[in-house]
Protein backbone atom coordinates (compact mmCIF):
# COMPACT_ATOMS: atom_id res chain seq x y z
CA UNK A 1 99.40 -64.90 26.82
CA UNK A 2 95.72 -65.93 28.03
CA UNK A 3 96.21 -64.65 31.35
CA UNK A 4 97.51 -61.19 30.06
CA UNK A 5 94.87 -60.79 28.08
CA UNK A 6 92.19 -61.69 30.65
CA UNK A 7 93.91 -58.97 32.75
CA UNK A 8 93.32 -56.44 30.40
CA UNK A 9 89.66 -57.38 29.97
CA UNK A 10 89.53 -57.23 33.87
CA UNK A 11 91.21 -53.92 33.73
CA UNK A 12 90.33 -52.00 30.95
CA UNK A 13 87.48 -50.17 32.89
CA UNK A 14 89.60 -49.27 35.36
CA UNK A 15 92.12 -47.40 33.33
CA UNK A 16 89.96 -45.64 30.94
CA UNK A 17 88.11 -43.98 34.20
CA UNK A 18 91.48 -43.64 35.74
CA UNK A 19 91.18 -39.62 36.40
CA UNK A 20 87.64 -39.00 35.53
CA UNK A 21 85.78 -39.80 39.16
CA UNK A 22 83.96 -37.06 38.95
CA UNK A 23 82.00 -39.57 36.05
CA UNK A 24 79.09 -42.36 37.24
CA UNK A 25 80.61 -45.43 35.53
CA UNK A 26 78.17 -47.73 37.09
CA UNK A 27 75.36 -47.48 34.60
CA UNK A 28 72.72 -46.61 36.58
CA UNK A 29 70.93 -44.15 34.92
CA UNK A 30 71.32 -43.59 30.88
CA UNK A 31 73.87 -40.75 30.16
CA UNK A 32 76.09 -39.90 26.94
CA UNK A 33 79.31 -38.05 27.68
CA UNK A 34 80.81 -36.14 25.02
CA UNK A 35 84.56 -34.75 24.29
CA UNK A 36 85.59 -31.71 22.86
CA UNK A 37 85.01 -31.84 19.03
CA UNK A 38 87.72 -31.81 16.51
CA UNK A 39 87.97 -32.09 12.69
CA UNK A 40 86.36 -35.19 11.44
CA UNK A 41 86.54 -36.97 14.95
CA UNK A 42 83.77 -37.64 17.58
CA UNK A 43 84.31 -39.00 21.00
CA UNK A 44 81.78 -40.56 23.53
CA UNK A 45 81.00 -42.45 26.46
CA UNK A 46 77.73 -44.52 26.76
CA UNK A 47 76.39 -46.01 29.34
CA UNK A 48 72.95 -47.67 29.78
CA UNK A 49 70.74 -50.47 30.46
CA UNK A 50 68.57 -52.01 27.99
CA UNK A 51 68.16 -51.71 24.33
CA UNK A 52 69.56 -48.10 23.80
CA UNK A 53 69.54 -47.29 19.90
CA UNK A 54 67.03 -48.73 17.30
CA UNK A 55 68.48 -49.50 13.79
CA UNK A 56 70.61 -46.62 12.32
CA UNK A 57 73.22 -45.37 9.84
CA UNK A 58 75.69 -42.62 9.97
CA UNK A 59 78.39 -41.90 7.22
CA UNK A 60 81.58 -42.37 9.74
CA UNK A 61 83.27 -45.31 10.89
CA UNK A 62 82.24 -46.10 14.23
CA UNK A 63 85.39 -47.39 16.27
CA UNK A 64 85.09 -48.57 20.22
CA UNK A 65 86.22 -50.44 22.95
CA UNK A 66 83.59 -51.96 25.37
CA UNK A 67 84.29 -51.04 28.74
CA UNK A 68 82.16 -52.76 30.95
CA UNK A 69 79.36 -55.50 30.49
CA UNK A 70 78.07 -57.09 27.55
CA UNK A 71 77.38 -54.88 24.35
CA UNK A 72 75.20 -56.49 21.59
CA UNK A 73 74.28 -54.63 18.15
CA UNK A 74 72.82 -56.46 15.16
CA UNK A 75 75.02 -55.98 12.42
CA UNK A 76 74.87 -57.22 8.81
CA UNK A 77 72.24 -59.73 9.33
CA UNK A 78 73.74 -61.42 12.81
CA UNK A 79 73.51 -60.50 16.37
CA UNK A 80 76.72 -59.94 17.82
CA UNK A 81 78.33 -59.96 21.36
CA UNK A 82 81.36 -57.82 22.74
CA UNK A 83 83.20 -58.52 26.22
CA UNK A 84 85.48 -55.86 27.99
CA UNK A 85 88.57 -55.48 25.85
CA UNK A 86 87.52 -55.52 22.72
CA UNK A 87 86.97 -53.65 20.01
CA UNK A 88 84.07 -52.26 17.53
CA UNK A 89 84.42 -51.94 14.58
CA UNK A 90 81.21 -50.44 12.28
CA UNK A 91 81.87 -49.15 8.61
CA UNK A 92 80.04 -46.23 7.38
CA UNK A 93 76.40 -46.70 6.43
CA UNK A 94 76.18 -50.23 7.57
CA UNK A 95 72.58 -50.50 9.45
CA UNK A 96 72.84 -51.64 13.42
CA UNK A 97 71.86 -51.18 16.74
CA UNK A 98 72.60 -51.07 19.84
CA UNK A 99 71.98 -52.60 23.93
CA UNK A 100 73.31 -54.22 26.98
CA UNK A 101 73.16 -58.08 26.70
CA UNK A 102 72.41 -58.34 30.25
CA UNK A 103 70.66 -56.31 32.96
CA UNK A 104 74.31 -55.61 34.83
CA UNK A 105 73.88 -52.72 31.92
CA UNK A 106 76.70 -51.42 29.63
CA UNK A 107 79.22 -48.66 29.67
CA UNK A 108 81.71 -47.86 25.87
CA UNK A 109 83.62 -45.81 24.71
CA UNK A 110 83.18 -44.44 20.99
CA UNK A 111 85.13 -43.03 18.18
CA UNK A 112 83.53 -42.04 15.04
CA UNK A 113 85.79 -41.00 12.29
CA UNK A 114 85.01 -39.54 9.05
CA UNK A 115 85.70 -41.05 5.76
CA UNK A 116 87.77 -38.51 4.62
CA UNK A 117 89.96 -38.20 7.48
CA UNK A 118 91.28 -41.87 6.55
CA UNK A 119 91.48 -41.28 3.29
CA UNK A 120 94.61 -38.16 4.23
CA UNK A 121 96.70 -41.19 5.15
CA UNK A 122 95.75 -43.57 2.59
CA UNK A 123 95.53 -40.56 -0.45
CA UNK A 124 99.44 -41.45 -1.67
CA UNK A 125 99.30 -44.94 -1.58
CA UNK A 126 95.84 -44.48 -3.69
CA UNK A 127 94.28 -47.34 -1.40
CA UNK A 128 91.14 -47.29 -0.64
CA UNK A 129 89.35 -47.68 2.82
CA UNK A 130 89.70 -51.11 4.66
CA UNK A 131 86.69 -53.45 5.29
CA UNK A 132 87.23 -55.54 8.58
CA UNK A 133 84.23 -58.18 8.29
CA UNK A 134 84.05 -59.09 11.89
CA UNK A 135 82.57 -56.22 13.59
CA UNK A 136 84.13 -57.09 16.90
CA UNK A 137 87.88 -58.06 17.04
CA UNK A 138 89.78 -59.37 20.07
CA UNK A 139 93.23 -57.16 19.29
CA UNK A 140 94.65 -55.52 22.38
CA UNK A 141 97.05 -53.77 20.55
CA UNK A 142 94.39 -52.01 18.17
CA UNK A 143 92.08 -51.70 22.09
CA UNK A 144 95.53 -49.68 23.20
CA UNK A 145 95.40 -47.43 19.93
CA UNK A 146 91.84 -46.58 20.30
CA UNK A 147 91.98 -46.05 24.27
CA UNK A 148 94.81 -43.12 24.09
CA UNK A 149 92.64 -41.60 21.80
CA UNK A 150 89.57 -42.22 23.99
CA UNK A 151 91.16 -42.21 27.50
CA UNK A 152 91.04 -38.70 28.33
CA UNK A 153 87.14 -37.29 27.25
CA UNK A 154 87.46 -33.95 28.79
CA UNK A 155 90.73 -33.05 26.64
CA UNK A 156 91.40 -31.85 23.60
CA UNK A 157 93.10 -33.93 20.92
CA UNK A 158 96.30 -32.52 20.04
CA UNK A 159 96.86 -32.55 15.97
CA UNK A 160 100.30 -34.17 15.92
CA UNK A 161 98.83 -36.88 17.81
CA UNK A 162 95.85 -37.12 15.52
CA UNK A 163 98.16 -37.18 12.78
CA UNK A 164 100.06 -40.36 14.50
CA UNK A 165 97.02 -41.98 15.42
CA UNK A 166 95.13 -41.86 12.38
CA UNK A 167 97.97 -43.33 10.65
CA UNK A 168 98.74 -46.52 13.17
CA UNK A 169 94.64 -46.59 12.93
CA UNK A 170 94.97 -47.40 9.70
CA UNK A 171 97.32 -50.07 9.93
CA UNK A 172 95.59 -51.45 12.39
CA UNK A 173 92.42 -51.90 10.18
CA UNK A 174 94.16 -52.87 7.20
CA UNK A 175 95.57 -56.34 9.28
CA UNK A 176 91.76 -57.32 10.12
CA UNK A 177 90.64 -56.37 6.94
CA UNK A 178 89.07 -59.87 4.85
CA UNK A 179 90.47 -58.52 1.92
CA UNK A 180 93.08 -57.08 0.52
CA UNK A 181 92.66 -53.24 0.44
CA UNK A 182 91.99 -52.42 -3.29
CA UNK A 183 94.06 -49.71 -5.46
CA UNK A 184 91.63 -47.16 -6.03
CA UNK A 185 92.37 -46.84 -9.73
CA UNK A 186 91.23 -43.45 -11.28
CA UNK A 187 88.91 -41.33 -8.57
CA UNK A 188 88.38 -37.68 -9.43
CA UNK A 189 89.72 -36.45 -6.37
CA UNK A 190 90.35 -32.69 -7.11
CA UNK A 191 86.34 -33.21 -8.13
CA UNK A 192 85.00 -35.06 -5.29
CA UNK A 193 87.10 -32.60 -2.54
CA UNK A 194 85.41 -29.58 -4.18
CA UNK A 195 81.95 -31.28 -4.33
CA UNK A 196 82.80 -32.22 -0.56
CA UNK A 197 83.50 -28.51 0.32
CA UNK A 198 81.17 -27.12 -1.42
CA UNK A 199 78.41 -29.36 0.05
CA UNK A 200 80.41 -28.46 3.30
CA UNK A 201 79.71 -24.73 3.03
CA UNK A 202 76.21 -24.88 2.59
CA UNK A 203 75.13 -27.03 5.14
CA UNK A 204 71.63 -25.28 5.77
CA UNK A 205 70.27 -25.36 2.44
CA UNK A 206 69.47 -27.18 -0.15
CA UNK A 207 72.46 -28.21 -3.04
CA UNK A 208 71.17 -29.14 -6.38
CA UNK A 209 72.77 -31.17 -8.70
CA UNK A 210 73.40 -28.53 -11.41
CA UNK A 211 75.56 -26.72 -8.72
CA UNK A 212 77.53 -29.94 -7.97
CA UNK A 213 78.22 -29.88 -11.94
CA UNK A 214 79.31 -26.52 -12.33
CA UNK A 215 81.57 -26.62 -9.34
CA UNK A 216 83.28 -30.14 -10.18
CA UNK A 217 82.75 -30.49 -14.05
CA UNK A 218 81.32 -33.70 -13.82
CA UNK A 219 77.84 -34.83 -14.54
CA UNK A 220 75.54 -35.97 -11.95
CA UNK A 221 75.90 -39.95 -11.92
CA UNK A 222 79.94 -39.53 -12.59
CA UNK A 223 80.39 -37.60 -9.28
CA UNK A 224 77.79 -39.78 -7.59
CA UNK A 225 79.80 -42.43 -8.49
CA UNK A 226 83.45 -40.85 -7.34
CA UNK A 227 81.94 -39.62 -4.10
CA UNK A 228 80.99 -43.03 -3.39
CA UNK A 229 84.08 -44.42 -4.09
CA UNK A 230 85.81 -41.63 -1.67
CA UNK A 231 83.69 -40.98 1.09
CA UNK A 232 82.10 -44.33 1.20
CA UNK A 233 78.56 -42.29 1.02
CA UNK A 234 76.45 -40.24 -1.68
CA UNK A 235 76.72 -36.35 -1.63
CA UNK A 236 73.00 -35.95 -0.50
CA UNK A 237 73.45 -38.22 2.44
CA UNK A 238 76.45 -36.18 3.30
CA UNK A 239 75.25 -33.28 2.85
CA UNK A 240 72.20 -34.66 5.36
CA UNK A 241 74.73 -36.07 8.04
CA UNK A 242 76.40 -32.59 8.18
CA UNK A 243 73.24 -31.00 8.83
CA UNK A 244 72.29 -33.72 11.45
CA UNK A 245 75.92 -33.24 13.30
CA UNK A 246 75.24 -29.71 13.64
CA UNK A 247 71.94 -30.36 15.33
CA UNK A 248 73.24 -32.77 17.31
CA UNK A 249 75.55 -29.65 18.49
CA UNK A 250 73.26 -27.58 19.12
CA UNK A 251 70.66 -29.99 21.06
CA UNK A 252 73.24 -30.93 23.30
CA UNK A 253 73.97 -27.08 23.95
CA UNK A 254 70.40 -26.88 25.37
CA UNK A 255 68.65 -25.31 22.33
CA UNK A 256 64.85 -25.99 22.05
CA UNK A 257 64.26 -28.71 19.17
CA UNK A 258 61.95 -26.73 17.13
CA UNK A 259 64.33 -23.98 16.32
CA UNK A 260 67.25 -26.32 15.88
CA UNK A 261 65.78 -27.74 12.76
CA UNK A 262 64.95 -24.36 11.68
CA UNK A 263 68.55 -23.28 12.05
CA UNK A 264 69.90 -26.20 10.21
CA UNK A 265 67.55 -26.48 7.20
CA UNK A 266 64.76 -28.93 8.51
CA UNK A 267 61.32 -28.24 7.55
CA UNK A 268 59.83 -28.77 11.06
CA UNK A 269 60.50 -30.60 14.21
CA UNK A 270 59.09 -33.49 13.42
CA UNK A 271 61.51 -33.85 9.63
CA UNK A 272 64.51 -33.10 12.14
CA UNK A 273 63.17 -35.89 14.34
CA UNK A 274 62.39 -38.61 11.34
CA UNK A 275 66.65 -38.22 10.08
CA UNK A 276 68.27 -38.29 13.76
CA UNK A 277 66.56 -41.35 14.53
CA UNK A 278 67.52 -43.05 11.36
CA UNK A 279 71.12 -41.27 11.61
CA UNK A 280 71.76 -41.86 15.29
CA UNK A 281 69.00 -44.49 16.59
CA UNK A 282 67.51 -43.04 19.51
CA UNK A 283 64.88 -39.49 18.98
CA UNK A 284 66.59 -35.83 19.44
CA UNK A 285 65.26 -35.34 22.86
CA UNK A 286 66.27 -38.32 24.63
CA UNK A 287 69.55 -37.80 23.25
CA UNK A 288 69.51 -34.57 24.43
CA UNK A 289 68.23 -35.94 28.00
CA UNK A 290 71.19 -38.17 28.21
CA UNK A 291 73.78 -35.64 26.90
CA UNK A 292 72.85 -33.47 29.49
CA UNK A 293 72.52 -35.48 31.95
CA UNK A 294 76.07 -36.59 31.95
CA UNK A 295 76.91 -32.86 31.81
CA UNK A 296 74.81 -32.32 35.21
CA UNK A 297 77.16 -34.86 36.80
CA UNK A 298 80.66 -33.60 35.26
């Protein structure tokens, strides 16, 4: 059993790039490579040397496999380590960071997954989301999960393998998690979906709470409360990480800064700037820099 799983931590690299030469995967040079977008699901590749992101938040899960070297990320008060093989796992809006423990540099693979996307699978059994306390877990089966979905960057994900994935996903957390996922009891959910789409359908302004209470019937704190307990963030912030997604869009499609805020209902440059680093941990241009970067060399 030991020596099968130091042979996938020997060969994990190797299959993940299996197909993608065209793709540095020494880093050398800082790039970010991004897949094709689909519904509540973002895929990267990182590679880099160094401290890479200062301390951030963003309102998905953040699920991963590190590829090759060393990654470190402080994480709920402790500095943590992972090795080739294993997995990430970061809950929404849970502060960290991230870097290459040692100067060989770092190269991962990332998944971040909405809220709401887990909460599809887990809706009938009225569970709520599971909370795996150790933020990097030795599981090669759950490593296997998260590569098919990561193996293959310059495809499309195909919904009925979403659908399959999500679900064994879900599993797969709820066997780390400390706890014992909790019944969710009584959550407004026809409420909290149509405060979630109507935050979702206007993205580039600004909601105010009478409009949330007109559109769900429930008073300010109550839905506060409900979203919480559903999305695992507040309305405003989600409202705010919609926003920041679709700058991060447009930024890495070459648009100039300044009128990216403006498009997605920043004040300036500089308020666009202030959120992405919180939201992301690293500034809107050298995101942009590595982003493009790794599309220079696809």
């Amino acid at each position: 059993m030991q020596s099968e799983k130091g042979t996938l931590r020997e060969n994990v690299a190797g299959q993940i790039f299996e197909g993608l030469e065209r793709l540095c995967v020494t880093p050398e040079t800082n790039r970010i490579l991004s897949a094709p977008a689909y519904p509540g699901i973002e895929r990267i590749q990182a590679q880099f040397r160094g401290d890479a992101f200062d301390l951030h938040r963003h309102d998905t899960y953040a699920l991963g496999v590190t590829m090759r070297g060393v990654q470190t990320f402080r994480y709920r008060g402790e500095r943590r380590y992972s090795l080739p093989g294993r997995v990430i796992v970061l809950h929404p809006d849970e502060l960290h960071d991230g870097g290459a423990a040692t100067e060989d540099g770092l190269v991962y693979r990332m998944l971040y997954l909405e809220p709401s996307v887990l909460f599809q699978c887990l809706e009938a059994a009225r569970i709520g989301l599971p909370f795996v306390d150790d933020p990097v877990v030795e599981d090669d089966r759950l490593a296997g999960l998260l590569l098919a979905a990561l193996g293959e960057l310059d495809r499309e994900l195909d919904e009925l393998f979403v659908d399959d994935f999500v679900s064994r996903l879900a599993d797969g957390l709820a066997q780390h998690a400390r706890l014992p996922q909790r019944l969710l009891g009584s959550i407004a959910w026809s409420q909290v979906k149509a405060a979630r789409d109507y935050l979702e359908a206007h993205v580039v302004r600004g909601v105010r709470s009478q409009e949330l209470e007109r559109v769900t019937g429930l008073d300010r704190f109550a839905l506060a409360r409900h979203f919480r307990a559903a999305f695992a963030t507040s309305p405003h912030r989600f409202l705010l990480m919609r926003r920041l997604q679709q700058a991060k869009a447009l930024i890495g499609g070459g648009e100039p800064i300044a009128e990216v805020a403006a498009a997605t209902g920043f004040a300036d440059q500089s308020h666009l700037t202030r959120h992405f680093k919180k939201a992301f941990g690293i500034a809107p241009g050298a995101w942009s820099s590595m982003v493009r970067g790794a599309g220079a060399r696809r």
